[in-house]
PDB file of N, CA and C in Angstrom:
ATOM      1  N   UNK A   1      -5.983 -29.682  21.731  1.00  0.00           N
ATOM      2  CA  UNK A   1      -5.231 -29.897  20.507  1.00  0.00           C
ATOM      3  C   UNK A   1      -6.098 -29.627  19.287  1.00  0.00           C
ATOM      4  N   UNK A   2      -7.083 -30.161  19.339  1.00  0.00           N
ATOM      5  CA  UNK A   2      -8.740 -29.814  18.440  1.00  0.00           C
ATOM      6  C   UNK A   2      -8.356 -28.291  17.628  1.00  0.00           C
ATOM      7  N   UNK A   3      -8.099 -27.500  18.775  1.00  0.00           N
ATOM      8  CA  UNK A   3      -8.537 -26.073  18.671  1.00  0.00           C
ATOM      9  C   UNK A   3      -6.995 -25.535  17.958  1.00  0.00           C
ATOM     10  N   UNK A   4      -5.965 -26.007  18.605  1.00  0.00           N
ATOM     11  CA  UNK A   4      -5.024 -25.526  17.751  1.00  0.00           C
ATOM     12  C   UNK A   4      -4.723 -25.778  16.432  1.00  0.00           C
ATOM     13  N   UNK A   5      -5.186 -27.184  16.247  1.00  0.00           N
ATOM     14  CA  UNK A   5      -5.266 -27.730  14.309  1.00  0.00           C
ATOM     15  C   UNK A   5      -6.217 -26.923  13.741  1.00  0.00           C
ATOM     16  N   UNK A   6      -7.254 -26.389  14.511  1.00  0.00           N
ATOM     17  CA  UNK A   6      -8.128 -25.519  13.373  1.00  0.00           C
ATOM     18  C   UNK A   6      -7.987 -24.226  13.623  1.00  0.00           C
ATOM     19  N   UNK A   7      -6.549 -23.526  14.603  1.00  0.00           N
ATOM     20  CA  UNK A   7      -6.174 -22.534  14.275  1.00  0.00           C
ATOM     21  C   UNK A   7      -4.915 -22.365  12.991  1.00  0.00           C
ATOM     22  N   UNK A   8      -4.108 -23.910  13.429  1.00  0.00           N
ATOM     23  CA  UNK A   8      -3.136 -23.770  12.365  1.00  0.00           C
ATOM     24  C   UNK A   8      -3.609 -23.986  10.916  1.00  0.00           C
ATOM     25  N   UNK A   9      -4.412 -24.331  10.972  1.00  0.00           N
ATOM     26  CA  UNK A   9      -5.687 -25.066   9.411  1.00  0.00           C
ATOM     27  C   UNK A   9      -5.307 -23.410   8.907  1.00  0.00           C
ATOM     28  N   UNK A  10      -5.867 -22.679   9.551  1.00  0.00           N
ATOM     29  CA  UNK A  10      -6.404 -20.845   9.235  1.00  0.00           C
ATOM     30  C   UNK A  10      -4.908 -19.960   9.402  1.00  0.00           C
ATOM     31  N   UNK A  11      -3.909 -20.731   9.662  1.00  0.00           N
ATOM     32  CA  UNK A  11      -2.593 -19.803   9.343  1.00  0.00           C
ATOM     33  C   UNK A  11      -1.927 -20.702   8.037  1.00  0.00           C
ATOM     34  N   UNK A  12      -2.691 -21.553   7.399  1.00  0.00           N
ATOM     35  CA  UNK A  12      -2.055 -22.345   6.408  1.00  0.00           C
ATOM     36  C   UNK A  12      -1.300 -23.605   6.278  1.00  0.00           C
ATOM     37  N   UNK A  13      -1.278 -24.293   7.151  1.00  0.00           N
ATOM     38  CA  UNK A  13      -0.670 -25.064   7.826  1.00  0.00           C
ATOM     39  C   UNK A  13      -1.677 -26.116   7.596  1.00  0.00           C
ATOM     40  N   UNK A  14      -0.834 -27.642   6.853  1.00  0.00           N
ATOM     41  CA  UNK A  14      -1.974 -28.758   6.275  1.00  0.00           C
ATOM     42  C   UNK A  14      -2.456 -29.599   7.380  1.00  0.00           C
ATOM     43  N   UNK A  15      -3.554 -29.857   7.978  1.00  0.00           N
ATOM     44  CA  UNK A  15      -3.947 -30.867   9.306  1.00  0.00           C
ATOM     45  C   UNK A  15      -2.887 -31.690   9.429  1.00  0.00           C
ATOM     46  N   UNK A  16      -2.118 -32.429   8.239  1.00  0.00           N
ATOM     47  CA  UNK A  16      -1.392 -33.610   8.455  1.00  0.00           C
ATOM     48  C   UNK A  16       0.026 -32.821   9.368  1.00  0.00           C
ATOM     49  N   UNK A  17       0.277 -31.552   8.740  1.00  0.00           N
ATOM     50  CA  UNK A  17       1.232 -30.719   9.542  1.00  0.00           C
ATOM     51  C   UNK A  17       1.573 -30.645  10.778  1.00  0.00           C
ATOM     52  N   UNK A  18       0.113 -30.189  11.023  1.00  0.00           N
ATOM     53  CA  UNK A  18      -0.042 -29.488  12.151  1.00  0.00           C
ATOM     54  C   UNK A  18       0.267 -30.843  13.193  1.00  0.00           C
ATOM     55  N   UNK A  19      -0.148 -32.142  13.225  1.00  0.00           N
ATOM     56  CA  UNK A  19       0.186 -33.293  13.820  1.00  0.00           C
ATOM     57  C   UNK A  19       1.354 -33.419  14.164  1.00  0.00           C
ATOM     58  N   UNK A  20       1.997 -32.908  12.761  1.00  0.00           N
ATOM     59  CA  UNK A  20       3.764 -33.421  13.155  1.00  0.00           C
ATOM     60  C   UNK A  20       4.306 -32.172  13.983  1.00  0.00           C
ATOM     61  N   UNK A  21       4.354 -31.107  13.593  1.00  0.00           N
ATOM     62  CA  UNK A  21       5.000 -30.066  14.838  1.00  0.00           C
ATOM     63  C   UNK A  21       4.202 -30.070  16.167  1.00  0.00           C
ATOM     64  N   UNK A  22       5.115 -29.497  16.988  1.00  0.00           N
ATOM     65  CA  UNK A  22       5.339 -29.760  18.183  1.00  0.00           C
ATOM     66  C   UNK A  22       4.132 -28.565  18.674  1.00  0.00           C
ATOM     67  N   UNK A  23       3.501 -28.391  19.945  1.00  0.00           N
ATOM     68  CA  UNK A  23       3.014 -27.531  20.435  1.00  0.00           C
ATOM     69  C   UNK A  23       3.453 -26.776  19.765  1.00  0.00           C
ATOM     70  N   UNK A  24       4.554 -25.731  20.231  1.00  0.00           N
ATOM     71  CA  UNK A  24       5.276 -24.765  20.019  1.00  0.00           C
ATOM     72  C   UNK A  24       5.466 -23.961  18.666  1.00  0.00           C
ATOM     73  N   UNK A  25       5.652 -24.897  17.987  1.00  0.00           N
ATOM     74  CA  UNK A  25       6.074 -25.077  16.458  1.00  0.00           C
ATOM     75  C   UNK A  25       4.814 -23.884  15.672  1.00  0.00           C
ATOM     76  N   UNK A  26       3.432 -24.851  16.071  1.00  0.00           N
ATOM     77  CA  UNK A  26       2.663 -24.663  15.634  1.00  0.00           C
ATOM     78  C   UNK A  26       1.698 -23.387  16.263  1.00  0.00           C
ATOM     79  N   UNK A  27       2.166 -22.803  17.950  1.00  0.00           N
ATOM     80  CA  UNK A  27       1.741 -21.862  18.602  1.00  0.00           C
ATOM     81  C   UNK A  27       2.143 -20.405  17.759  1.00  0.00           C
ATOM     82  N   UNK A  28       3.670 -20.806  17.648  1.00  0.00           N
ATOM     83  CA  UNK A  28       4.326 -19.566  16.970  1.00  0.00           C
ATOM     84  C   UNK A  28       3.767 -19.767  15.349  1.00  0.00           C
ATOM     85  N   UNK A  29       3.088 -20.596  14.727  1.00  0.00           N
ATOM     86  CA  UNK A  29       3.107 -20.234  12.996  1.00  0.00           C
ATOM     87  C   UNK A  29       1.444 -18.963  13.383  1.00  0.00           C
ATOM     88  N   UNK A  30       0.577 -20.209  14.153  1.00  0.00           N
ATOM     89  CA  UNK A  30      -0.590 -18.903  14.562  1.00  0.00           C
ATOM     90  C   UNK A  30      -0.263 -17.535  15.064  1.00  0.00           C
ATOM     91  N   UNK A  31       0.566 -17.738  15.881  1.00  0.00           N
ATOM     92  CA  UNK A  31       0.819 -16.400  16.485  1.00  0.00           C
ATOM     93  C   UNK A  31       1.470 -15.022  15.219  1.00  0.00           C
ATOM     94  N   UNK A  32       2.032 -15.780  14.520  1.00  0.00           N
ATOM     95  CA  UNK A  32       2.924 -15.190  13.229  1.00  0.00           C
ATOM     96  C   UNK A  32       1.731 -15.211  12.065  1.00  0.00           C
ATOM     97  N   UNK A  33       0.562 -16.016  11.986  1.00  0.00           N
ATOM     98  CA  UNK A  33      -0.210 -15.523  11.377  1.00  0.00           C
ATOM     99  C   UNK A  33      -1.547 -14.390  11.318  1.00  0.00           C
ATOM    100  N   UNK A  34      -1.766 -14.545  12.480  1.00  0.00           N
ATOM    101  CA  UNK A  34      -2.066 -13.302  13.685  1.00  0.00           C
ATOM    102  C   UNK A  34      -2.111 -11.697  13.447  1.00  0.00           C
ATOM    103  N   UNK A  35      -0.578 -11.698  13.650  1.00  0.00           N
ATOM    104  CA  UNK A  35       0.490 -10.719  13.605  1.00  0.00           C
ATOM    105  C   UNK A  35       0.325 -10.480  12.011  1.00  0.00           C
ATOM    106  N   UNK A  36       0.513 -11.159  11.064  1.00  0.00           N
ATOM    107  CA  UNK A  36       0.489 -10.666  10.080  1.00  0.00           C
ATOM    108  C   UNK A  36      -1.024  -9.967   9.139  1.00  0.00           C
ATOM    109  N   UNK A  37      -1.701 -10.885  10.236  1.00  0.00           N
ATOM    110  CA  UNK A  37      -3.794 -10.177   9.532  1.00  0.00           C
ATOM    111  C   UNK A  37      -3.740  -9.353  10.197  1.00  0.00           C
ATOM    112  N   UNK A  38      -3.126  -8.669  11.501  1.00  0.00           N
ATOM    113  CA  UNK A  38      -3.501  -7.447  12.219  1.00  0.00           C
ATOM    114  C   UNK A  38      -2.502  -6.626  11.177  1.00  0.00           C
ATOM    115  N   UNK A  39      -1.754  -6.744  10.880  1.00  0.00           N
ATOM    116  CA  UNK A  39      -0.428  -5.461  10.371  1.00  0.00           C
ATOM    117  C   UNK A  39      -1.238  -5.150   8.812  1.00  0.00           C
ATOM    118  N   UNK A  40      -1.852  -6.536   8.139  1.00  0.00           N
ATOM    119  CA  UNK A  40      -2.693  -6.208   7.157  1.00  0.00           C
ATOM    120  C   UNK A  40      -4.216  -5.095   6.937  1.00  0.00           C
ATOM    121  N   UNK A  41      -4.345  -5.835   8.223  1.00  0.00           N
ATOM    122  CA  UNK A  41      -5.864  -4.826   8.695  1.00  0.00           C
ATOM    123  C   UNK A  41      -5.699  -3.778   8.896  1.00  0.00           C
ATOM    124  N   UNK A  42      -4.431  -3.086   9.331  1.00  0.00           N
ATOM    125  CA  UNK A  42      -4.364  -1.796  10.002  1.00  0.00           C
ATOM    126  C   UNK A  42      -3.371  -1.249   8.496  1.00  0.00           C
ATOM    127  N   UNK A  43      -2.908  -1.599   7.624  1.00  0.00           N
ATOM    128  CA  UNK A  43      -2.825  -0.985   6.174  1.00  0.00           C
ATOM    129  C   UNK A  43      -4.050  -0.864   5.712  1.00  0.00           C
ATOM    130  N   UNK A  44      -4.797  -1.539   5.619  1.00  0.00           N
ATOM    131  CA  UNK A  44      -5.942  -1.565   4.714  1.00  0.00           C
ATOM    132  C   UNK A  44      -7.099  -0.558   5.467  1.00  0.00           C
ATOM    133  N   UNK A  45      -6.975  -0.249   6.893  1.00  0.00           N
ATOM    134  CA  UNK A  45      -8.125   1.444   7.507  1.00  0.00           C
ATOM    135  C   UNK A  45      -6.986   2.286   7.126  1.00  0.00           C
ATOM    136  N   UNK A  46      -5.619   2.200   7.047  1.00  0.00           N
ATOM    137  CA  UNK A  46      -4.863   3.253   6.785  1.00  0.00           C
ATOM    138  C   UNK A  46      -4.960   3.713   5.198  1.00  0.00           C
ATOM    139  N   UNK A  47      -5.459   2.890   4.437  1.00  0.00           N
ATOM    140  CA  UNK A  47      -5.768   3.305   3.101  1.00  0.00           C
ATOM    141  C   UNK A  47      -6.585   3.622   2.779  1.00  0.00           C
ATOM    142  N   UNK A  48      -8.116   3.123   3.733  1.00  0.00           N
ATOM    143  CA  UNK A  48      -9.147   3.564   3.559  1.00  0.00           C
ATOM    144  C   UNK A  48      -9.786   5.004   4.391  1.00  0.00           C
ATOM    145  N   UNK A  49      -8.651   5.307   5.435  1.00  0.00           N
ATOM    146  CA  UNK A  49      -9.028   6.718   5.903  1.00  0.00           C
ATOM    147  C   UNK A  49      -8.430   7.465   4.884  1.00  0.00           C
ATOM    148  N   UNK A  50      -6.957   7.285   4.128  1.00  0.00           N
ATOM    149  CA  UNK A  50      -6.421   8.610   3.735  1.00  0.00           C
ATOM    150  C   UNK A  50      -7.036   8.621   2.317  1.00  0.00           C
ATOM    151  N   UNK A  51      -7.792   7.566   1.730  1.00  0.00           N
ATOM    152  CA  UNK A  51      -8.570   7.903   0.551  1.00  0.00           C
ATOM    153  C   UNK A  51      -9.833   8.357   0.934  1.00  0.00           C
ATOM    154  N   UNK A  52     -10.140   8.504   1.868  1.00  0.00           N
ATOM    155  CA  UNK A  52     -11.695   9.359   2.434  1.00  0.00           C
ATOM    156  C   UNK A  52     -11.178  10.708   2.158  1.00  0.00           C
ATOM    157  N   UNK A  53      -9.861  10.654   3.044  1.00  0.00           N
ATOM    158  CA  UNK A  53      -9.406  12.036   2.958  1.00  0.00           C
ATOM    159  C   UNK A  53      -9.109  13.041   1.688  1.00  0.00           C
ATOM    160  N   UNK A  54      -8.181  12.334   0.759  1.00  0.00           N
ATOM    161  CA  UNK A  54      -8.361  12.586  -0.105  1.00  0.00           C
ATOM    162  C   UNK A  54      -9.293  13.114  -1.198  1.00  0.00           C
ATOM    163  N   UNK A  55     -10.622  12.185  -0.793  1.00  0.00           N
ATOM    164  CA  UNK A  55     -11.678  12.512  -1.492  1.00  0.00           C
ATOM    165  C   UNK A  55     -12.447  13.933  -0.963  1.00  0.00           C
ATOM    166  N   UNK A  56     -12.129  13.664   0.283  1.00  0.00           N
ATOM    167  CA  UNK A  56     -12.812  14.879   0.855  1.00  0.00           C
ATOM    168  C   UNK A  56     -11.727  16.867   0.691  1.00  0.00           C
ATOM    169  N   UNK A  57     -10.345  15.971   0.152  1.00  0.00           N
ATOM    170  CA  UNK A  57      -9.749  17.301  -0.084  1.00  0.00           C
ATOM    171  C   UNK A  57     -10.137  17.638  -1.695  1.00  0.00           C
ATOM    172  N   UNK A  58     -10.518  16.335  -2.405  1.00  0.00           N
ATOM    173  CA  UNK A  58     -11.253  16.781  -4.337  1.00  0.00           C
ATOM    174  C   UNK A  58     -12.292  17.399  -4.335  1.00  0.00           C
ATOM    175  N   UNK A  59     -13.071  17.274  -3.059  1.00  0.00           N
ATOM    176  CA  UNK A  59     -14.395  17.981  -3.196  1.00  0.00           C
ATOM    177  C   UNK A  59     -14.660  19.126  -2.866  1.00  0.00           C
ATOM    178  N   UNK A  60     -13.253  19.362  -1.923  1.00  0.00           N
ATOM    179  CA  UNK A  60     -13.681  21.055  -0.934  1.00  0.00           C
ATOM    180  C   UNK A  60     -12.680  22.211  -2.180  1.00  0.00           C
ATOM    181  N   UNK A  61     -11.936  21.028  -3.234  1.00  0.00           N
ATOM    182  CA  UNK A  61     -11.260  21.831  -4.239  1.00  0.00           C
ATOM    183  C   UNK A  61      -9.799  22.174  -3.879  1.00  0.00           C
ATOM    184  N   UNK A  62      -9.791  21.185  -2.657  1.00  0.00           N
ATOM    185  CA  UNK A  62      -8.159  21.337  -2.601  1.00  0.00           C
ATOM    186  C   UNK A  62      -7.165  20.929  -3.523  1.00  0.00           C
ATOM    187  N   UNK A  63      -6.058  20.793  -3.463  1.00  0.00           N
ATOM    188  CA  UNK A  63      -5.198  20.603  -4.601  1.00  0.00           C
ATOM    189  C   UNK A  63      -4.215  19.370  -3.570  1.00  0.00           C
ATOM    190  N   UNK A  64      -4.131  18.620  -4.322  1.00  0.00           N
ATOM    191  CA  UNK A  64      -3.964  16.712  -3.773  1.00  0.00           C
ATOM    192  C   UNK A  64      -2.863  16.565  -3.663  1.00  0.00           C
ATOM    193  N   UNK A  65      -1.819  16.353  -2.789  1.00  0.00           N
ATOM    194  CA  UNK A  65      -0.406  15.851  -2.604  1.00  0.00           C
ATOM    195  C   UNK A  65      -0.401  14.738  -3.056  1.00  0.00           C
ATOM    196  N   UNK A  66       0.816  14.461  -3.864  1.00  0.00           N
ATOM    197  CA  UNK A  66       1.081  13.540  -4.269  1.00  0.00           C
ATOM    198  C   UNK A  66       0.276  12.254  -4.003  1.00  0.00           C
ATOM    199  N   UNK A  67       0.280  11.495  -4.056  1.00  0.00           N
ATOM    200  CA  UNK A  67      -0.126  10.069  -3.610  1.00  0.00           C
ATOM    201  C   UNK A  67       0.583   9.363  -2.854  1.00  0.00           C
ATOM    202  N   UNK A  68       2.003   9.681  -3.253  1.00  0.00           N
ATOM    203  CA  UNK A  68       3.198   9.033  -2.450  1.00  0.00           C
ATOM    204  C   UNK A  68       2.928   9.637  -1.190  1.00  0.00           C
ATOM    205  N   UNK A  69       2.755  10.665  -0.963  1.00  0.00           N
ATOM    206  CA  UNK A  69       2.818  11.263   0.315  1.00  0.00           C
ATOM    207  C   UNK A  69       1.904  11.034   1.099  1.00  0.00           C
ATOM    208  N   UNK A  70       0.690  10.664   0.537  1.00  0.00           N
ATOM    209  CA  UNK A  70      -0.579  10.126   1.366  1.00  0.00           C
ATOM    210  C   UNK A  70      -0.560   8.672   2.123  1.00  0.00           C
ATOM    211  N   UNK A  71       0.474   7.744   1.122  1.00  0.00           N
ATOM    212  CA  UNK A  71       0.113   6.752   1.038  1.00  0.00           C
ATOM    213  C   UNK A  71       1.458   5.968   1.403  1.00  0.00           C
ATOM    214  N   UNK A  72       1.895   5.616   2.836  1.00  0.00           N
ATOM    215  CA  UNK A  72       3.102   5.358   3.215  1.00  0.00           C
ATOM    216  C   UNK A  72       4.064   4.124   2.612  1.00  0.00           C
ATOM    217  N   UNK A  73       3.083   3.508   1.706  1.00  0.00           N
ATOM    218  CA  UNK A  73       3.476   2.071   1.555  1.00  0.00           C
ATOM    219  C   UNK A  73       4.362   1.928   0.098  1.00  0.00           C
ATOM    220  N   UNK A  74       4.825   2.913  -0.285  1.00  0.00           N
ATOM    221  CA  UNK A  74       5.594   3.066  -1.968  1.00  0.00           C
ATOM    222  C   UNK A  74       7.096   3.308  -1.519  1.00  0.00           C
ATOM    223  N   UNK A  75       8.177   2.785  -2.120  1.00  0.00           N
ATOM    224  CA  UNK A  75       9.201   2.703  -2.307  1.00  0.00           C
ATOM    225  C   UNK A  75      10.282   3.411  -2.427  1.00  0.00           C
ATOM    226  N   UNK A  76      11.259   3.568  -2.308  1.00  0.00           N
ATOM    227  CA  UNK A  76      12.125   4.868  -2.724  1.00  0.00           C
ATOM    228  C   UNK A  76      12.001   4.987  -4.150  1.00  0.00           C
ATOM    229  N   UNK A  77      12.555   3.568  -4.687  1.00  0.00           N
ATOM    230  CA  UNK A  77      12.657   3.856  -6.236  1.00  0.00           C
ATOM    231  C   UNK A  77      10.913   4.153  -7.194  1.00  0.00           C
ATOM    232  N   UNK A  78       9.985   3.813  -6.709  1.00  0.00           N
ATOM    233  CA  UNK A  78       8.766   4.205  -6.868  1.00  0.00           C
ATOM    234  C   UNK A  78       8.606   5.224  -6.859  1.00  0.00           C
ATOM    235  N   UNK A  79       9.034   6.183  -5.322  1.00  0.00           N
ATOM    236  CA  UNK A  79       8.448   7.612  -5.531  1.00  0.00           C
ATOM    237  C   UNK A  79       9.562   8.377  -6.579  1.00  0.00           C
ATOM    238  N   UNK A  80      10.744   8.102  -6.763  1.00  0.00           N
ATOM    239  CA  UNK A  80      11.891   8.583  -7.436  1.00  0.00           C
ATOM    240  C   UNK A  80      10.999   8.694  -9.299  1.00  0.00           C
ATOM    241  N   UNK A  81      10.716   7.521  -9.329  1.00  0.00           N
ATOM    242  CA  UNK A  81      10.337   7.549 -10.762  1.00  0.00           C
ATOM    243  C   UNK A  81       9.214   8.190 -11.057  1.00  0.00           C
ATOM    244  N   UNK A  82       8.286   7.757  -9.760  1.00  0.00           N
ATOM    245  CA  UNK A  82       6.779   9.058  -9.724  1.00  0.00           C
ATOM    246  C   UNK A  82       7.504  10.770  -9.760  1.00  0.00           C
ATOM    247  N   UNK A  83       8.367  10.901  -9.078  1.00  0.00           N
ATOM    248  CA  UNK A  83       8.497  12.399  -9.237  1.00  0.00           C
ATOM    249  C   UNK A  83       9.391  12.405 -10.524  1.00  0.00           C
ATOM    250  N   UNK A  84      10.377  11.906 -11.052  1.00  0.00           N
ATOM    251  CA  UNK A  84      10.643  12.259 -12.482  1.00  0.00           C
ATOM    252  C   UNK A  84       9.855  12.093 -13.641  1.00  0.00           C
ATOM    253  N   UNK A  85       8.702  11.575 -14.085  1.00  0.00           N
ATOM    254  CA  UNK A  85       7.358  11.647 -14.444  1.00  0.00           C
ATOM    255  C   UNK A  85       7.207  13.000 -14.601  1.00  0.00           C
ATOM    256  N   UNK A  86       6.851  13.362 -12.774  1.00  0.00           N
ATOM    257  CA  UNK A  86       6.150  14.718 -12.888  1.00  0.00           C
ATOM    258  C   UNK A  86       6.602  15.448 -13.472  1.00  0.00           C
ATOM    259  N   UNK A  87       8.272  15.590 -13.226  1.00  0.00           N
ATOM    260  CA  UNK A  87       9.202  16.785 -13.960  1.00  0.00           C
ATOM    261  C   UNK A  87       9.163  16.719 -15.232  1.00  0.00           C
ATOM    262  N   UNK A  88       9.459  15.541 -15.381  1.00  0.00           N
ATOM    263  CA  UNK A  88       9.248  15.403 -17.407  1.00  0.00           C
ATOM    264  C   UNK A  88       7.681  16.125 -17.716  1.00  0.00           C
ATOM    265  N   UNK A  89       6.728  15.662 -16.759  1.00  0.00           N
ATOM    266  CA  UNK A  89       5.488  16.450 -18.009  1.00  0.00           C
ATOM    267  C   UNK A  89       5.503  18.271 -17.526  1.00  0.00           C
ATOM    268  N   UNK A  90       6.251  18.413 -16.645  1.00  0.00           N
ATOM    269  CA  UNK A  90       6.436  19.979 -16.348  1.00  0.00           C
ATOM    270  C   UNK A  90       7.049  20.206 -17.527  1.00  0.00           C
ATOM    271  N   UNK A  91       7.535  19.627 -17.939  1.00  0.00           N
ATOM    272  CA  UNK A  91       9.060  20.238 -18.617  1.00  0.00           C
ATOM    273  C   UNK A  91       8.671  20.534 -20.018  1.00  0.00           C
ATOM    274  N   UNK A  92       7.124  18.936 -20.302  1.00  0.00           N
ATOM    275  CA  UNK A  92       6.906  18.685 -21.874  1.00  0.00           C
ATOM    276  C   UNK A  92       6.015  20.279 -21.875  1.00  0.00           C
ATOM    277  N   UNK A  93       5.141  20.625 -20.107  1.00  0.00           N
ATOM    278  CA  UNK A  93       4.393  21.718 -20.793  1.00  0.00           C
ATOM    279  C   UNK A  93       4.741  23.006 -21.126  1.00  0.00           C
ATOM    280  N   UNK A  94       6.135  23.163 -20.528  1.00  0.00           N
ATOM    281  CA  UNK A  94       6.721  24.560 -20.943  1.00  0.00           C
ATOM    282  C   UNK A  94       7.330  24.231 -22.348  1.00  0.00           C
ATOM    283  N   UNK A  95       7.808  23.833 -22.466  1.00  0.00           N
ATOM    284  CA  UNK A  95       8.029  23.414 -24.099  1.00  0.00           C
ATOM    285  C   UNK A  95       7.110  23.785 -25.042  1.00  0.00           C
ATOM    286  N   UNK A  96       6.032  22.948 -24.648  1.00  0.00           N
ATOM    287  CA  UNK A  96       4.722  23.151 -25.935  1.00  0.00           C
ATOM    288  C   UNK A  96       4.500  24.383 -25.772  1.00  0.00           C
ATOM    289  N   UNK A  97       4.122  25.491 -24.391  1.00  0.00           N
ATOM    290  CA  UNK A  97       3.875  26.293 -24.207  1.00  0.00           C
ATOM    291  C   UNK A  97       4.871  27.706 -25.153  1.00  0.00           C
ATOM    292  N   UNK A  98       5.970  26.464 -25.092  1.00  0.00           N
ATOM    293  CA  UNK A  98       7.163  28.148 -25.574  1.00  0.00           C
ATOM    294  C   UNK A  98       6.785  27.766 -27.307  1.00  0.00           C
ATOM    295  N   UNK A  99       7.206  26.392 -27.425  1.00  0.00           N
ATOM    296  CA  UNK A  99       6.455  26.361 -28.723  1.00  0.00           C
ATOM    297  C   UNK A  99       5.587  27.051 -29.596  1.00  0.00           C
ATOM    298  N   UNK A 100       4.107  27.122 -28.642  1.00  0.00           N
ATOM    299  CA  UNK A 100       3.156  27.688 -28.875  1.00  0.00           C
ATOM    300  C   UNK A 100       3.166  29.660 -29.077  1.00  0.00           C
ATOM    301  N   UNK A 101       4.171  29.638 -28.289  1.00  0.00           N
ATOM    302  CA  UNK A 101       3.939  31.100 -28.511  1.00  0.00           C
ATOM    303  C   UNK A 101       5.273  31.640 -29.345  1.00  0.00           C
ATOM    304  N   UNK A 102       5.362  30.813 -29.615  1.00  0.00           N
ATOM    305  CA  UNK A 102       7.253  31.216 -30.963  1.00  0.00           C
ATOM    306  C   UNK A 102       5.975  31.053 -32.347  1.00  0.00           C
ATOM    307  N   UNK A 103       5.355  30.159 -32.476  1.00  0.00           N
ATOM    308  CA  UNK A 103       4.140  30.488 -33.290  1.00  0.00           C
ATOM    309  C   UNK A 103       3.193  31.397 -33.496  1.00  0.00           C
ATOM    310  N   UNK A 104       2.774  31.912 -32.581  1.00  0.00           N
ATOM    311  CA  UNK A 104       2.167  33.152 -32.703  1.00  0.00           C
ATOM    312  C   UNK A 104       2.698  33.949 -33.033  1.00  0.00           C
ATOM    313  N   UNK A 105       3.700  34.523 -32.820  1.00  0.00           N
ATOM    314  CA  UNK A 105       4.891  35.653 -33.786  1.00  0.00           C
ATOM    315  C   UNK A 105       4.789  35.636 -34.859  1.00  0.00           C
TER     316      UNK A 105
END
């Protein structure tokens, strides 16, 4: 019992808690806390390989996909607003660009 209060201690769970639930109760909050540091751990090498990668495509002079695309963890409405961004500053540079050369005339 020792060992399970100072596993449930480490899934958040107050000593006085852990007393009152049942075996079970308290098997599944560890087990569910577990589960949730492994799913964390394995985002956090998944962010830290594809920003290696990344870095290693800035240096050989590649040209960088999006971020959204690297990086599985962004939203619909996130990448929606990241790519209308992009279009708007496409859009501001042909503008200035046509701008620029209606001036030169």
């Amino acid at each position: 019992m020792e060992e399970l209060t100072e596993e449930g201690c480490l899934a958040g769970i107050s000593p006085l808690e852990v007393e009152e639930w049942t075996w079970g109760e308290a098997a599944a909050a560890v087990r569910a806390y577990r589960r949730r540091e492994r799913l964390r751990g394995q985002a956090f090498s998944l962010i830290a390989a594809r920003a290696a990668e990344r870095a290693a495509r800035c240096l050989a002079g590649e040209r960088l996909a999006p971020v959204y695309e690297d990086f599985p963890f962004w939203e619909e409405e996130e990448v929606r607003a990241l790519r209308v961004e992009h279009y708007r500053q496409i859009m501001q540079r042909h503008a200035a660009s046509a701008r620029a050369g209606r001036e030169e005339v």
